[in-house]
N, C-alpha and C. Protein backbone atom coordinates (compact mmCIF):
# COMPACT_ATOMS: atom_id res chain seq x y z
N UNK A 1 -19.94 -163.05 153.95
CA UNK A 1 -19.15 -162.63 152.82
C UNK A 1 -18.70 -163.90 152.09
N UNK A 2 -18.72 -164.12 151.37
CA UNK A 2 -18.69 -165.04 149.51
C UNK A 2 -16.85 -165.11 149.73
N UNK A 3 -16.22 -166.21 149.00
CA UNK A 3 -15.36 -166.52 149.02
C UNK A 3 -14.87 -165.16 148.04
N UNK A 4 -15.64 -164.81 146.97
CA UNK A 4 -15.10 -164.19 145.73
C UNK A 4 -14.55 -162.50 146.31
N UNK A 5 -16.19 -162.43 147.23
CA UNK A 5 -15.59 -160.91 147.58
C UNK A 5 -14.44 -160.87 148.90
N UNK A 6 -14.35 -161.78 149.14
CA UNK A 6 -13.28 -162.07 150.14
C UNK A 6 -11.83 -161.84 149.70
N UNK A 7 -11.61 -162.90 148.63
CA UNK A 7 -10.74 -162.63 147.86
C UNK A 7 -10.29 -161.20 146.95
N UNK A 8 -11.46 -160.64 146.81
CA UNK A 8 -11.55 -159.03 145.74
C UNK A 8 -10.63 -158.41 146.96
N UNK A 9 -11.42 -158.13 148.37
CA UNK A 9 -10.99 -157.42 149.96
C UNK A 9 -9.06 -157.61 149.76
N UNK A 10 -9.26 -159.23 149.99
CA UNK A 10 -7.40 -159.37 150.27
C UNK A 10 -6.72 -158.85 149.25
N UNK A 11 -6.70 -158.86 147.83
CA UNK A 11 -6.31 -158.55 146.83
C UNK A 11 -6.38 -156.79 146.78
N UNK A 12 -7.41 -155.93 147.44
CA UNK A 12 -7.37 -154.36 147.69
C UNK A 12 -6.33 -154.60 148.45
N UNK A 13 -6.71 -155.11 149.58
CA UNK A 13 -5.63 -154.46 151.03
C UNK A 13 -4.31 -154.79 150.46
N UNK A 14 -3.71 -155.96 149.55
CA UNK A 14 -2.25 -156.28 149.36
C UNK A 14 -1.97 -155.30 148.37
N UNK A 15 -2.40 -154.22 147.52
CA UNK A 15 -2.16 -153.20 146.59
C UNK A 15 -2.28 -152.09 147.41
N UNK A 16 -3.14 -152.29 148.37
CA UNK A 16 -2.87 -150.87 149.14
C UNK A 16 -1.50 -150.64 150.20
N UNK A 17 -1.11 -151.50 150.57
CA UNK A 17 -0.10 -152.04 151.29
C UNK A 17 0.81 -151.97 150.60
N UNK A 18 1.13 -152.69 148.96
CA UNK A 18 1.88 -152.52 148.14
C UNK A 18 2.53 -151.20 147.98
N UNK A 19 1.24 -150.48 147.38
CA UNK A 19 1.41 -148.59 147.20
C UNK A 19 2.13 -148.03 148.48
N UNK A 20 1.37 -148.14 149.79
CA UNK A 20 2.19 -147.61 151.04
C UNK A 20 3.51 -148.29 151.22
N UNK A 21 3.84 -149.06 151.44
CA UNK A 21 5.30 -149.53 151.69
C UNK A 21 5.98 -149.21 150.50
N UNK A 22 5.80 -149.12 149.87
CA UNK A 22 6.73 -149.00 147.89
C UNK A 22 7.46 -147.50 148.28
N UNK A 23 7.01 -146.50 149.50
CA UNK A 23 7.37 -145.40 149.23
C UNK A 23 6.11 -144.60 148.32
N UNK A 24 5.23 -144.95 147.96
CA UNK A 24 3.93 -144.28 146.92
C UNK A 24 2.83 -144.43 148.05
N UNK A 25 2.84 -142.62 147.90
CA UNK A 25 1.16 -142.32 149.22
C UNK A 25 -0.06 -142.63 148.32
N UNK A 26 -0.56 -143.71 148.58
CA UNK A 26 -2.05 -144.30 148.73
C UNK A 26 -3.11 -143.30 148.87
N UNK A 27 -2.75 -142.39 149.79
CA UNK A 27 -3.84 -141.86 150.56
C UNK A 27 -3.11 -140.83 150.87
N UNK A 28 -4.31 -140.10 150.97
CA UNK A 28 -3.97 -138.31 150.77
C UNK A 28 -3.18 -137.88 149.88
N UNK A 29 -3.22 -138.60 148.31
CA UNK A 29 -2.73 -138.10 147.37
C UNK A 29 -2.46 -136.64 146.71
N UNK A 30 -3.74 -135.66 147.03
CA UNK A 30 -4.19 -135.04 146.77
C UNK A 30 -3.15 -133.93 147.82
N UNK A 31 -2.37 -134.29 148.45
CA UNK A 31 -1.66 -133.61 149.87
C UNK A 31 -2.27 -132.84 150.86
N UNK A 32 -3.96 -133.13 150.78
CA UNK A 32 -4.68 -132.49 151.80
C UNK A 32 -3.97 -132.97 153.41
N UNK A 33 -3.29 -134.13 153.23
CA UNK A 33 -3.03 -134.85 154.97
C UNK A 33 -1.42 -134.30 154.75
N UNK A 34 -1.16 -133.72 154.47
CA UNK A 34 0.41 -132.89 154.67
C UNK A 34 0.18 -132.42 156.00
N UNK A 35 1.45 -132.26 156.95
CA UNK A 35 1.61 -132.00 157.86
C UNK A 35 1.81 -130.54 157.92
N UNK A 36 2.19 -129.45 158.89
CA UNK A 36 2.89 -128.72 158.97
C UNK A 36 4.15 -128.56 159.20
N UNK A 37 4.15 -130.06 159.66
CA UNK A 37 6.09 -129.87 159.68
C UNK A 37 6.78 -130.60 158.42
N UNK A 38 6.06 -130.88 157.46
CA UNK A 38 6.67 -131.09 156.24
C UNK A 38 6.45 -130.00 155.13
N UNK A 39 5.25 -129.25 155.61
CA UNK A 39 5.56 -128.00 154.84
C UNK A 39 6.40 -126.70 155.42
N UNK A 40 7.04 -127.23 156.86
CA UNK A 40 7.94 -126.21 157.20
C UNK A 40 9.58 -126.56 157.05
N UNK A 41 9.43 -127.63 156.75
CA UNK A 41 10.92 -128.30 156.44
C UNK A 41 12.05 -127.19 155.94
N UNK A 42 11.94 -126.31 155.06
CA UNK A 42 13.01 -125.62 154.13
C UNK A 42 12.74 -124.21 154.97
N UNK A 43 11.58 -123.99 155.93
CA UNK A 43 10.99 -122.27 156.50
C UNK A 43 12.57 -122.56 157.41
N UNK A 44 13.47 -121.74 157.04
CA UNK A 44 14.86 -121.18 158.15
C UNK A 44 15.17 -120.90 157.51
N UNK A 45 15.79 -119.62 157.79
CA UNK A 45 16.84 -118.46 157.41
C UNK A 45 17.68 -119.20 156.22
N UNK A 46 18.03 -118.11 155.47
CA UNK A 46 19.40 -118.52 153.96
C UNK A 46 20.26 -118.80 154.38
N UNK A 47 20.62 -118.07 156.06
CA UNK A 47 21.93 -118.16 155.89
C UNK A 47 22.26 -119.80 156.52
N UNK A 48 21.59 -120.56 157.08
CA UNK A 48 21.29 -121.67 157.85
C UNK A 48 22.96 -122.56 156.76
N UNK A 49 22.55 -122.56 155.53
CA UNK A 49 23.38 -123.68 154.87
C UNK A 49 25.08 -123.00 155.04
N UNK A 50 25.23 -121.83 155.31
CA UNK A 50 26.22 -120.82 155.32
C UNK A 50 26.75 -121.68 156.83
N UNK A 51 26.08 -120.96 157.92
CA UNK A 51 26.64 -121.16 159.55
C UNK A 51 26.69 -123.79 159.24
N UNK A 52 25.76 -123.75 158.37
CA UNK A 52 25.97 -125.10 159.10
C UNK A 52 27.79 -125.71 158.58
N UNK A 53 27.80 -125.31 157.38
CA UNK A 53 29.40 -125.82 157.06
C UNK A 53 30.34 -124.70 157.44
N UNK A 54 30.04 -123.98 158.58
CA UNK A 54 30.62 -123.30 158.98
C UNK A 54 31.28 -123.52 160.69
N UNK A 55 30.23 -123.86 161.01
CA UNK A 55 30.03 -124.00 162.54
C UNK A 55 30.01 -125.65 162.46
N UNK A 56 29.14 -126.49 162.13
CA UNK A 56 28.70 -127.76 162.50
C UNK A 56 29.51 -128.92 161.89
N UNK A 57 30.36 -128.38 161.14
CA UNK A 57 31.00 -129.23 160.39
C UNK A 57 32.87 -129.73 160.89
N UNK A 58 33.11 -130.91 161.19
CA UNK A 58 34.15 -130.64 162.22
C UNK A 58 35.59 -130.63 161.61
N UNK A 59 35.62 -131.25 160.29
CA UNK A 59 36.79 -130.94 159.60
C UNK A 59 37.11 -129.30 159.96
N UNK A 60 35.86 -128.19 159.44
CA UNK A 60 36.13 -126.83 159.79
C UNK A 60 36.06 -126.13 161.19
N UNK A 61 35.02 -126.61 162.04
CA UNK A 61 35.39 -126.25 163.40
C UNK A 61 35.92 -126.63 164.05
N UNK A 62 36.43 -128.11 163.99
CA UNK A 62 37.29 -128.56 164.60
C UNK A 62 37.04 -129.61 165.85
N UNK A 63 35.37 -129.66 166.05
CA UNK A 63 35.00 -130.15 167.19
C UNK A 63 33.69 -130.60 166.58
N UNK A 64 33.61 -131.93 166.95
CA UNK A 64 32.05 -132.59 166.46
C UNK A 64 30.94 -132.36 167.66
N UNK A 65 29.69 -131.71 166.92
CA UNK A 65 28.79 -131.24 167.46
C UNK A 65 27.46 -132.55 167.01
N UNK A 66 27.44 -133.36 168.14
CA UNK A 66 26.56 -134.02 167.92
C UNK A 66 24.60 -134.05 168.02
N UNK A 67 23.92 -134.77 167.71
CA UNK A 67 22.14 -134.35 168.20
C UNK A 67 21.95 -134.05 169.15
N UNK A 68 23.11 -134.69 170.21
CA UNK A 68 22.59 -133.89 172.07
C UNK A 68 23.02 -132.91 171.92
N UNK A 69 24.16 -133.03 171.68
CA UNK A 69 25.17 -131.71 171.35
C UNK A 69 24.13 -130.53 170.92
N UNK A 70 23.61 -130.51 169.74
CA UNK A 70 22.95 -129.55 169.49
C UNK A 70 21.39 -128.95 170.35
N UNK A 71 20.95 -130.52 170.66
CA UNK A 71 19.88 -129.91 171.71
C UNK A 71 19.94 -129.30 172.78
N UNK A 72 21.35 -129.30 173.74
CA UNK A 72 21.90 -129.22 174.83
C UNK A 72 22.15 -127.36 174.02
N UNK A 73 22.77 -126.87 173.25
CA UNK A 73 22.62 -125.80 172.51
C UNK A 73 21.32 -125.23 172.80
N UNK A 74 20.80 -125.80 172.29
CA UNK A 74 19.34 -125.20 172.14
C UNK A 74 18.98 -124.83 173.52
N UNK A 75 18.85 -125.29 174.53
CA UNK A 75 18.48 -125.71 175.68
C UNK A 75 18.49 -124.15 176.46
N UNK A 76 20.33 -124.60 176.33
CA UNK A 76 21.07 -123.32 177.14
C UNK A 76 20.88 -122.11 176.69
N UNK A 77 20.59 -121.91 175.02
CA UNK A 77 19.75 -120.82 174.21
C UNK A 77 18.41 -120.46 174.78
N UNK A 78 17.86 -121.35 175.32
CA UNK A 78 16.71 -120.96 175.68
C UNK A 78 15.42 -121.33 174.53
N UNK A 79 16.11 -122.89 173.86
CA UNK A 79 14.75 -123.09 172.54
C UNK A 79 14.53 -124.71 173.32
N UNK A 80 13.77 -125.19 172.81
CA UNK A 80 13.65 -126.55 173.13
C UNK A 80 13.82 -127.86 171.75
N UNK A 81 13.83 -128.94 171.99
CA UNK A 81 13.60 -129.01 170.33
C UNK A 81 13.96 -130.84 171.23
N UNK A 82 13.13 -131.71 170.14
CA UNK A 82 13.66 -133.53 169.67
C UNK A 82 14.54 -133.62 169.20
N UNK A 83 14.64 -134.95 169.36
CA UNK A 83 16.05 -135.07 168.08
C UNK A 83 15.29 -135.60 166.70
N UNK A 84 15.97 -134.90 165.97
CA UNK A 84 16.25 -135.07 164.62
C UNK A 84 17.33 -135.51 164.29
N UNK A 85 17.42 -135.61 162.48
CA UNK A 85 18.72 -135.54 162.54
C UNK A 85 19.61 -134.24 162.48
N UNK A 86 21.12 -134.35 162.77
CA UNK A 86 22.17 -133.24 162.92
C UNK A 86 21.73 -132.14 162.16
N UNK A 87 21.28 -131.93 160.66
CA UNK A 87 21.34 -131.15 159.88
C UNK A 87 19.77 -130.21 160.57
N UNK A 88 18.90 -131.74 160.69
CA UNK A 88 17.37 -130.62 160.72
C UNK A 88 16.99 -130.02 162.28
N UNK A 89 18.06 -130.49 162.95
CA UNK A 89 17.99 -130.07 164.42
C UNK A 89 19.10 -128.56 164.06
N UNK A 90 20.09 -128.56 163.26
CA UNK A 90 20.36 -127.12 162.85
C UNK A 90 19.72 -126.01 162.56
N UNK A 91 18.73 -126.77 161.10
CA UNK A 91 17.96 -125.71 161.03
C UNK A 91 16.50 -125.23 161.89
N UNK A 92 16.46 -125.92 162.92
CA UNK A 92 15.40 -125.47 163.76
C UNK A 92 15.99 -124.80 165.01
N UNK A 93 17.44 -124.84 164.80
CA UNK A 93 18.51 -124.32 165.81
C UNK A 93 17.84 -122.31 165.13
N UNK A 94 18.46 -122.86 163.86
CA UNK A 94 18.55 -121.72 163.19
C UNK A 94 17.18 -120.85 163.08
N UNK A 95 16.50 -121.63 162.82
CA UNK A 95 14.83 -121.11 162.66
C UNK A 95 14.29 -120.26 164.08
N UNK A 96 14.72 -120.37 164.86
CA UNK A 96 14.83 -120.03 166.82
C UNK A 96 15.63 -119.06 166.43
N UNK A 97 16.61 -118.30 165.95
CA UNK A 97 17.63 -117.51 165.80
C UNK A 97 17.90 -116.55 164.68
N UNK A 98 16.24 -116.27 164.53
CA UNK A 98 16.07 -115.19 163.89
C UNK A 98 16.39 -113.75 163.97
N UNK A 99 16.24 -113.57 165.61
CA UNK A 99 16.37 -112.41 166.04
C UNK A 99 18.50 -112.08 166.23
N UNK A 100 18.29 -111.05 166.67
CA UNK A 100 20.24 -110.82 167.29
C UNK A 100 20.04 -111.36 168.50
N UNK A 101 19.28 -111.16 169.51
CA UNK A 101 19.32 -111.56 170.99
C UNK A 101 19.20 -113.05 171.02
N UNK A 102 18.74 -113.96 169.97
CA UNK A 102 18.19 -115.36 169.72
C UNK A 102 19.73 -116.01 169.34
N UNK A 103 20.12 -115.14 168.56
CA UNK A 103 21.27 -115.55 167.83
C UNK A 103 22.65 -115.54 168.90
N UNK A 104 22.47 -114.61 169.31
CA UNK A 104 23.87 -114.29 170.60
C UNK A 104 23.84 -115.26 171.52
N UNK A 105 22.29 -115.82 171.84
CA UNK A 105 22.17 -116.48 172.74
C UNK A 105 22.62 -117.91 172.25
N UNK A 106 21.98 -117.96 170.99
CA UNK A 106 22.72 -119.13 170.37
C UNK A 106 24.58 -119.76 170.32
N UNK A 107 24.85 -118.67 170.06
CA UNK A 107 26.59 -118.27 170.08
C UNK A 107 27.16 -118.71 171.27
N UNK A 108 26.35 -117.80 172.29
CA UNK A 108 27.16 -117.75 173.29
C UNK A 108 27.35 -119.54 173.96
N UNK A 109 26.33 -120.12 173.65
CA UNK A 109 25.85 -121.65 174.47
C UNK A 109 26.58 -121.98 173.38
N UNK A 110 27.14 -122.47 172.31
CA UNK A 110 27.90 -122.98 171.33
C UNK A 110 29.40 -122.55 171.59
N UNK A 111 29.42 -121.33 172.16
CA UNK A 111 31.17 -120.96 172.58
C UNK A 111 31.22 -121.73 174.19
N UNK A 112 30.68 -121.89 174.62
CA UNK A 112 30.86 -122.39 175.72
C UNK A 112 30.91 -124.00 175.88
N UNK A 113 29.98 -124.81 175.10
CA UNK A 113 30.14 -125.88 174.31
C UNK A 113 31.84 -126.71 174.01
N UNK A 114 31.96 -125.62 172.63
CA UNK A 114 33.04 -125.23 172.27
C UNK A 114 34.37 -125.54 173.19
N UNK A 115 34.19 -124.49 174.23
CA UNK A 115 34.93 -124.43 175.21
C UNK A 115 35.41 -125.79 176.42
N UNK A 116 33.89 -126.36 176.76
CA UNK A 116 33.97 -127.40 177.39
C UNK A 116 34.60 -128.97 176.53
N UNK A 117 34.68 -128.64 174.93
CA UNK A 117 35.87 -129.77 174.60
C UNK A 117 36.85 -129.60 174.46
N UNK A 118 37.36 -127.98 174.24
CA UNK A 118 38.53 -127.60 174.12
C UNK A 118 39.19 -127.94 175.54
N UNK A 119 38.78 -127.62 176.65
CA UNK A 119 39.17 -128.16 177.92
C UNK A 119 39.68 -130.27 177.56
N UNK A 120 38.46 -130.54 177.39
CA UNK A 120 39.15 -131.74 177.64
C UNK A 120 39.81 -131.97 176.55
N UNK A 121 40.17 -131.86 175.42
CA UNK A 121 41.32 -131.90 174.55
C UNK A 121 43.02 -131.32 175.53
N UNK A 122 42.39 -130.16 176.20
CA UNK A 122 43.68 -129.85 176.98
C UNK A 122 44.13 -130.92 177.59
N UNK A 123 43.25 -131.53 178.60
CA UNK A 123 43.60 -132.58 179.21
C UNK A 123 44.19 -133.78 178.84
N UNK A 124 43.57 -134.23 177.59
CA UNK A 124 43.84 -135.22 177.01
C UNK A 124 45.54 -135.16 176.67
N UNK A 125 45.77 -133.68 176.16
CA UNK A 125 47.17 -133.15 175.51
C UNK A 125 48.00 -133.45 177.05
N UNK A 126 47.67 -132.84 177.70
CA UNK A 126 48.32 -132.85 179.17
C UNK A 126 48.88 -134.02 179.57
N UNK A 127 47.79 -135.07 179.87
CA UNK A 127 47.92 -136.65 180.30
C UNK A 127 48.50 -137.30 179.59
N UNK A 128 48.58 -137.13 177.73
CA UNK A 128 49.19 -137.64 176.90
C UNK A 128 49.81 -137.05 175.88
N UNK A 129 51.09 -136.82 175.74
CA UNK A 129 51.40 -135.94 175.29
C UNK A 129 51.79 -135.69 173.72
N UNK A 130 51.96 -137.29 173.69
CA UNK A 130 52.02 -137.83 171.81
C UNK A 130 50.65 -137.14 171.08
N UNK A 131 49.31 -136.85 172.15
CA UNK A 131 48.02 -136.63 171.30
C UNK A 131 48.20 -135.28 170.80
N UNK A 132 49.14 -134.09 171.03
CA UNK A 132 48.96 -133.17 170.99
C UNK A 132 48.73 -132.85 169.31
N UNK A 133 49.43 -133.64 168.31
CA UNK A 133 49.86 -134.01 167.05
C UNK A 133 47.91 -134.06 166.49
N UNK A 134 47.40 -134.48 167.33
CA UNK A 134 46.20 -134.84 167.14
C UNK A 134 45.20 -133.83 167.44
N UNK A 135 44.54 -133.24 168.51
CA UNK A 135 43.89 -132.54 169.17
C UNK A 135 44.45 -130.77 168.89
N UNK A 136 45.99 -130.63 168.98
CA UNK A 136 45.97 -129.29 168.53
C UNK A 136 45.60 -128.64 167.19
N UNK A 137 45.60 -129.19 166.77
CA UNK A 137 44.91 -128.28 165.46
C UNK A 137 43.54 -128.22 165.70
N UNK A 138 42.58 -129.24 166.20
CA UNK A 138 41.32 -129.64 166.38
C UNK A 138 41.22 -127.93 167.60
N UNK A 139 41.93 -127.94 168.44
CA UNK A 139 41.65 -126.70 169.60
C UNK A 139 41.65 -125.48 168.50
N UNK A 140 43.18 -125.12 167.58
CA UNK A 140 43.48 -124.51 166.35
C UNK A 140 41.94 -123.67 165.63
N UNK A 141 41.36 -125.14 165.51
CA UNK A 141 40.23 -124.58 164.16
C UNK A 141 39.12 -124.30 165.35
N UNK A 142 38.97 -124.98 166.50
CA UNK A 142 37.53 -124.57 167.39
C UNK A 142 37.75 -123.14 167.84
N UNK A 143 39.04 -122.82 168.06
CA UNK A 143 39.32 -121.14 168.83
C UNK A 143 39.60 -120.17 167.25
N UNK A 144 39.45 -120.64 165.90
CA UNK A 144 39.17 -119.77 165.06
C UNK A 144 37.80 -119.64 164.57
N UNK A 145 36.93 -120.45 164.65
CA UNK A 145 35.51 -120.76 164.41
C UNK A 145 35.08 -119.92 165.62
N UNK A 146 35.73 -120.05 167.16
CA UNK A 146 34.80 -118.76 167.62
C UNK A 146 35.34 -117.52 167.75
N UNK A 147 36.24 -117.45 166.51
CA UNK A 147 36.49 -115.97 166.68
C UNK A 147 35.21 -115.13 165.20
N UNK A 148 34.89 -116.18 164.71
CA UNK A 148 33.91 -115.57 163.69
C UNK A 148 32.50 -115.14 164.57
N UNK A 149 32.39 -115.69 165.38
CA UNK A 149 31.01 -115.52 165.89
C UNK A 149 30.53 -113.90 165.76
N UNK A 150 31.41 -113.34 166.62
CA UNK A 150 31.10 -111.64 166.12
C UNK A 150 30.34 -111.28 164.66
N UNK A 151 31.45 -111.36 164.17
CA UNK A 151 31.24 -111.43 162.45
C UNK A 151 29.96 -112.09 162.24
N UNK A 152 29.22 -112.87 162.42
CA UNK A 152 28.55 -113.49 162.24
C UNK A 152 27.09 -112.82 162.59
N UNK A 153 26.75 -112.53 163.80
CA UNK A 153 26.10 -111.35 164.68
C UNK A 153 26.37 -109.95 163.65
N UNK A 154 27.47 -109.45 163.26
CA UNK A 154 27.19 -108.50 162.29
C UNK A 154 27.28 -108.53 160.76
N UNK A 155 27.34 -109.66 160.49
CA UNK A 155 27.05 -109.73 159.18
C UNK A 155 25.25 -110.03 159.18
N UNK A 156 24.97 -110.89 159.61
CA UNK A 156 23.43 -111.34 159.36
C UNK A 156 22.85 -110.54 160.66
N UNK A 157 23.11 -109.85 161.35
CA UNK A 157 21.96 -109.06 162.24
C UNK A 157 22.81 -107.41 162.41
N UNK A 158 22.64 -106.76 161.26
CA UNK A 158 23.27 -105.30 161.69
C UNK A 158 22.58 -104.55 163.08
N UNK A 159 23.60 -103.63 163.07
CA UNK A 159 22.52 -103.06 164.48
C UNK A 159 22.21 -101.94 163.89
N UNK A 160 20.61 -101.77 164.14
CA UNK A 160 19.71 -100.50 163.57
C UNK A 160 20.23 -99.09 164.17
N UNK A 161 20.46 -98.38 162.76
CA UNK A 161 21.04 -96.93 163.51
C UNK A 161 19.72 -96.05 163.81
């Protein structure tokens, strides 16, 4: 190979490199190399954006539900799942919890969750008692967040008469 076409070669590969790192697909423009999990990205339930600032959000529930957090959910639900991040490990929470029996099962491993920080918040209140200022409202909003769960089960899964 010739110095010239040598040079033509390095000068492709540094524009192709250019295009790929820039964030601009090079290749498979055409979106034939799309994945299926980028065309399933948005496939979960409507109500997904509803339960996530509902449930996952800790100003309102009161208790931060982290990526284990949520896989450990999943788990005890009976789904499996990676980590993602918080939001897209929700909606694949959610995407699993189509059904009422999927969904209850979901609930129920999230009230129990739930439950296992509300415990150690007790403790924490117990051992220290200045924290209560802190942690009770946090127990407050986690034991009203699972009083929706019902509601939740019959709003988005009626039972067939």
């Amino acid at each position: 190979m010739n110095e010239k076409d040598m040079n033509a070669l390095r000068e492709e590969f540094a524009n192709l490199n250019l295009k790929n790192f820039a964030g601009n697909r090079a290749v498979c423009e055409d979106g034939s190399c799309d994945t299926s999990q980028e065309h399933d990205l948005k496939d979960y339930p409507s109500y997904t954006e509803a339960l996530y600032a509902k449930l996952i959000a800790p100003h309102v529930s009161g208790i931060y539900i982290s990526r284990w957090d949520i896989k450990e959910i999943a788990l005890a639900a009976g789904d499996s799942m990676a980590i993602h991040p918080r939001k897209r490990m929700f909606e694949l929470l959610m995407k699993y919890a189509t059904s009422r029996e999927n969904m209850q099962a979901v609930l129920d491993a999230m009230e129990n969750h739930m439950e296992e920080k509300i415990a150690i918040y007790e403790s924490l209140m117990q051992d220290f008692p200045a924290s209560e200022v802190v942690f009770a409202p946090k127990i407050e909003k986690a034991r009203k967040t699972m009083r929706l769960f019902p509601q939740i089960i019959e709003e988005y899964f009626p039972e067939e008469e």
